[in-house]
N, C-alpha and C. Protein backbone atom coordinates (compact mmCIF):
# COMPACT_ATOMS: atom_id res chain seq x y z
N UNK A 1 -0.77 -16.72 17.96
CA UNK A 1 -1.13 -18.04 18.40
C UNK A 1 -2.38 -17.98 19.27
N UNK A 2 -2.78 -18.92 19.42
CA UNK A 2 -4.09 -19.06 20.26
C UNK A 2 -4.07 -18.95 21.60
N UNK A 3 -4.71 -17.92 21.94
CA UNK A 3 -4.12 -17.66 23.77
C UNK A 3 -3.47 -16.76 24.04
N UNK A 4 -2.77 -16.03 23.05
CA UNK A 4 -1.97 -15.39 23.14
C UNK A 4 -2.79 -13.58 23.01
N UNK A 5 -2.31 -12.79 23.52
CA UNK A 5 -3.10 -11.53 23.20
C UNK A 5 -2.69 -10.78 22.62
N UNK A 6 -2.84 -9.93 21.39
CA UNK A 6 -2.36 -9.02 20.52
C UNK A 6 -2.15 -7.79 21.33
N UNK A 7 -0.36 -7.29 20.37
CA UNK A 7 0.34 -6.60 21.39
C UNK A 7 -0.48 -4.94 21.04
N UNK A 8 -0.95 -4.26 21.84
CA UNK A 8 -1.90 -3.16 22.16
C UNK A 8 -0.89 -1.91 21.92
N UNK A 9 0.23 -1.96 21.49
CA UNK A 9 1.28 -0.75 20.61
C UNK A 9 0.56 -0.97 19.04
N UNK A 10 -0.07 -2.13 18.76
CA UNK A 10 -0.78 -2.00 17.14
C UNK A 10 -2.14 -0.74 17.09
N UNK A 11 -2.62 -0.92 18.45
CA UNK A 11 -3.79 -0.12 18.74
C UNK A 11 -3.87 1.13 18.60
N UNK A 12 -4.22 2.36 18.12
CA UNK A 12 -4.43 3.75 18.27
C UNK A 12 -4.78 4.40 19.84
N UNK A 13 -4.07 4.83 20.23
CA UNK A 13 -4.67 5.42 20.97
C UNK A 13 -5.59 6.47 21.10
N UNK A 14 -6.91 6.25 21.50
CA UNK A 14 -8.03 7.13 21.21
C UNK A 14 -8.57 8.32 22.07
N UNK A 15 -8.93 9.33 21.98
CA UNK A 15 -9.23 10.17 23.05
C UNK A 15 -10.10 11.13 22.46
N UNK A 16 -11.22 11.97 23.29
CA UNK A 16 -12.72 12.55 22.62
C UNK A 16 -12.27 13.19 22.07
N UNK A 17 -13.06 13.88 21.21
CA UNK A 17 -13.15 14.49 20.05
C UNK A 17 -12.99 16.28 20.46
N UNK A 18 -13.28 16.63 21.97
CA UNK A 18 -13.12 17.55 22.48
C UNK A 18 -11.27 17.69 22.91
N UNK A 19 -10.65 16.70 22.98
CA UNK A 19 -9.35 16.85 23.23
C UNK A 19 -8.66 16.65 22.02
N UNK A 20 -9.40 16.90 20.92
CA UNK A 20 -8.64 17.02 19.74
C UNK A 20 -8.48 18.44 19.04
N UNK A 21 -8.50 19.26 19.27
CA UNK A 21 -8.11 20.82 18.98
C UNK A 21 -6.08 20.62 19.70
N UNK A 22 -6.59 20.38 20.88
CA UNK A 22 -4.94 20.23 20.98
C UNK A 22 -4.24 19.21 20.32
N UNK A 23 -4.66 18.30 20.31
CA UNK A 23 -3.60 17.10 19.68
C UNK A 23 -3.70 17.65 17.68
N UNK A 24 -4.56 18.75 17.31
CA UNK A 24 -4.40 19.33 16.14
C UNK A 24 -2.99 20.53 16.20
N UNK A 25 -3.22 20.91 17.27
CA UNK A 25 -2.12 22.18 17.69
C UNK A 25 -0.85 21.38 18.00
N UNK A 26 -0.77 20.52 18.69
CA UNK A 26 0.71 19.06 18.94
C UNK A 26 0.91 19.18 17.52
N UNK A 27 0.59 18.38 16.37
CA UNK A 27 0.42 18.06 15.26
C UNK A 27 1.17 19.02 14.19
N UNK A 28 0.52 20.19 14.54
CA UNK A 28 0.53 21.06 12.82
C UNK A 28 0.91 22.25 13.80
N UNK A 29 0.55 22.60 14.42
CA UNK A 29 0.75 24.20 15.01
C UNK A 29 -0.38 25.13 15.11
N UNK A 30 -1.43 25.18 14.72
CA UNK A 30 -2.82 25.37 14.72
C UNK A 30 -3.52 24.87 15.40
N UNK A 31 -4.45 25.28 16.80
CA UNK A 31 -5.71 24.86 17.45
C UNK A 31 -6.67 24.91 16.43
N UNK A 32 -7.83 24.25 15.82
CA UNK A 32 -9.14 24.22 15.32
C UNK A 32 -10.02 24.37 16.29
N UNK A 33 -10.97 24.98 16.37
CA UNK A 33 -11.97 25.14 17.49
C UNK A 33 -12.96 23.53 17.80
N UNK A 34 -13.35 23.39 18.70
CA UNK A 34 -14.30 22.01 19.00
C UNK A 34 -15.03 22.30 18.08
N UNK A 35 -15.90 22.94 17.58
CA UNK A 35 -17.24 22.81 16.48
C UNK A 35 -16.33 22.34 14.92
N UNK A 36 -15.49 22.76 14.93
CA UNK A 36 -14.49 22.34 13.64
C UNK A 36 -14.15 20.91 13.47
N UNK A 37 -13.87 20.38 14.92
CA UNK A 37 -13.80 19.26 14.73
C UNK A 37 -14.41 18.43 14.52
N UNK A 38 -15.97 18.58 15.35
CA UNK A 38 -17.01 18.24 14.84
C UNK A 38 -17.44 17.89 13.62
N UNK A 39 -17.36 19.09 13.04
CA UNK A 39 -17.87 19.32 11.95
C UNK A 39 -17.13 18.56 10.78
N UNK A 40 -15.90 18.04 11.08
CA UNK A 40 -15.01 17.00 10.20
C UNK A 40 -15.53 16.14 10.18
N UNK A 41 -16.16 15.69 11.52
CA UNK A 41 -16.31 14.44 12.12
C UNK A 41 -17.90 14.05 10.66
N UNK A 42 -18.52 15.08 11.03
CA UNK A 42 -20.08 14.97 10.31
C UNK A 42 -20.07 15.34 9.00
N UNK A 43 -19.31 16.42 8.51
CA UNK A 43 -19.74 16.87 7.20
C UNK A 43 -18.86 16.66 6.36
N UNK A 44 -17.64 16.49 7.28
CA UNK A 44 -15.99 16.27 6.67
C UNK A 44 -15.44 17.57 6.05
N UNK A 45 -13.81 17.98 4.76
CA UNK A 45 -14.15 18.72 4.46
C UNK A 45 -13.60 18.66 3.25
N UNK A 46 -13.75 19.06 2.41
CA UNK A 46 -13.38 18.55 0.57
C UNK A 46 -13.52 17.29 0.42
N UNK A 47 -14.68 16.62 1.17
CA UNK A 47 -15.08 15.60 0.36
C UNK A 47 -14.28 14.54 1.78
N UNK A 48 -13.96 14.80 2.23
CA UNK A 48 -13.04 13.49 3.51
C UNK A 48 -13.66 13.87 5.04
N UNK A 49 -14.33 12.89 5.64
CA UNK A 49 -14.72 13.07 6.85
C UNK A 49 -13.74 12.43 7.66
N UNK A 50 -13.40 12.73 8.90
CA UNK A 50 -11.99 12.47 9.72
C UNK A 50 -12.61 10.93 10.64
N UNK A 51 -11.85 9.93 10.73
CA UNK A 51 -12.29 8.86 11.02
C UNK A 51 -12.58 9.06 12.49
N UNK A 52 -13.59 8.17 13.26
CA UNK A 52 -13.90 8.51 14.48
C UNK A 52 -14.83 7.07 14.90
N UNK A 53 -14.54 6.96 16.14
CA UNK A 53 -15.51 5.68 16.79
C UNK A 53 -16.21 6.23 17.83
N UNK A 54 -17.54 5.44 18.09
CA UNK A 54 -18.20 5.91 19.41
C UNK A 54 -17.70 4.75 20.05
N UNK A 55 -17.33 6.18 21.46
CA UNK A 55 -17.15 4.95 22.66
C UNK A 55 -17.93 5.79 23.65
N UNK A 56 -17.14 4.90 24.94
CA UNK A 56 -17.68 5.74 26.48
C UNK A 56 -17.70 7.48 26.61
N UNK A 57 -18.74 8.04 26.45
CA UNK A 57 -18.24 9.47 26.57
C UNK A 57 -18.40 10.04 25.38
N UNK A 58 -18.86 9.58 24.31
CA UNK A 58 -18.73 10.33 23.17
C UNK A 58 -17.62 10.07 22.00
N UNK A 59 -17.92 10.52 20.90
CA UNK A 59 -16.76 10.48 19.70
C UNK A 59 -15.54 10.37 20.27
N UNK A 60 -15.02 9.41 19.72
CA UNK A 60 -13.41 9.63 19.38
C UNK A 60 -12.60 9.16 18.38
N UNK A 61 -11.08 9.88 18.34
CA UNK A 61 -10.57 9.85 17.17
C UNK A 61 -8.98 9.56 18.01
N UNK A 62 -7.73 10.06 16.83
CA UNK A 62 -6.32 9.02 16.96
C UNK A 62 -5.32 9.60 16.57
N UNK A 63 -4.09 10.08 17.01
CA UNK A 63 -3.32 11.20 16.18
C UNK A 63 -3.42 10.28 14.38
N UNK A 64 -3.02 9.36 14.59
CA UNK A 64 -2.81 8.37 13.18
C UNK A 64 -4.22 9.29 12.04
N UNK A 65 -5.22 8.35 12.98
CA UNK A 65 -6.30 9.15 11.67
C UNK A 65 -6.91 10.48 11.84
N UNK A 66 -6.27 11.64 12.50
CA UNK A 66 -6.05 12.95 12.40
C UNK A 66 -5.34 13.02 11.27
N UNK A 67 -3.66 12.67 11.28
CA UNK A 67 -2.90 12.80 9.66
C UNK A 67 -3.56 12.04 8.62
N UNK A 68 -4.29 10.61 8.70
CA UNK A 68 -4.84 10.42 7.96
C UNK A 68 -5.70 11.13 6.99
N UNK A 69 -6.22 12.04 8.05
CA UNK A 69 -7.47 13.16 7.34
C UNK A 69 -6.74 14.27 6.91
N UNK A 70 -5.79 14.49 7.11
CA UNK A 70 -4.72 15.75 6.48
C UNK A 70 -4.53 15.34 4.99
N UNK A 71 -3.87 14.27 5.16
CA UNK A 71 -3.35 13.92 4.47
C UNK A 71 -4.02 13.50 3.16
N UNK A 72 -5.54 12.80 3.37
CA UNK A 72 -6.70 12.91 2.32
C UNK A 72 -7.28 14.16 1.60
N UNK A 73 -7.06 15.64 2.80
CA UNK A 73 -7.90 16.90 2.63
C UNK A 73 -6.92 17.05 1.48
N UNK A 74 -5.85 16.84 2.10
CA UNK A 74 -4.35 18.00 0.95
C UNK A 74 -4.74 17.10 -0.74
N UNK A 75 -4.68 16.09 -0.74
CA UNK A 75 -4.80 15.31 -1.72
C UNK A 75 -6.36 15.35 -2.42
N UNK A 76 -7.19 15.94 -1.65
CA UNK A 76 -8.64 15.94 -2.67
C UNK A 76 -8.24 17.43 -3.09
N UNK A 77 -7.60 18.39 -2.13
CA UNK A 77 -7.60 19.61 -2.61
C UNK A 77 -6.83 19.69 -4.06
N UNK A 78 -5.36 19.31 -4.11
CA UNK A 78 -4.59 19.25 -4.91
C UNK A 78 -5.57 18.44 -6.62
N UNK A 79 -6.34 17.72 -6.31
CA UNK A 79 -6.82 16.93 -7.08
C UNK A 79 -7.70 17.74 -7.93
N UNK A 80 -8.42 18.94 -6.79
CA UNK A 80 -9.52 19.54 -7.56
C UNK A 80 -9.16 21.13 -8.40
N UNK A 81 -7.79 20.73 -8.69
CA UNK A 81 -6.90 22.14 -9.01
C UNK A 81 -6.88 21.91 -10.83
């Protein structure tokens, strides 16, 4: 309704791109190094770059579209078999 403010549990919670090696290790069990993540961020990898917004401070990303990007890599990989 009008006036009303959308409830912010729909929202991702976002955090830099440098505190994402751990939330990869939370996730799966594996740390990726910061340049790895990076490097998702820019070059992607089998073809899927990992979703990311600029904010205050630099890149950031979302556990959501972390699995998102798993979940694309496994599926281009499987695809190119």
């Amino acid at each position: 309704m009008l006036g009303e403010t959308p409830s912010m549990s729909s929202e991702p919670a976002l955090y830099r791109l440098s505190s994402a090696p751990l939330a990869v290790e939370t996730l799966y069990g594996e740390r990726p190094s910061r340049q790895t993540i990076y490097r998702w961020r820019s070059q992607g990898l089998h073809g899927v770059r990992l979703r990311c917004v600029s904010g205050p401070g630099g890149w950031r990303t979302c556990d959501r579209w972390l699995r998102q990007f798993f979940e694309a890599v496994s599926a281009a990989k499987e695809g190119g078999r």
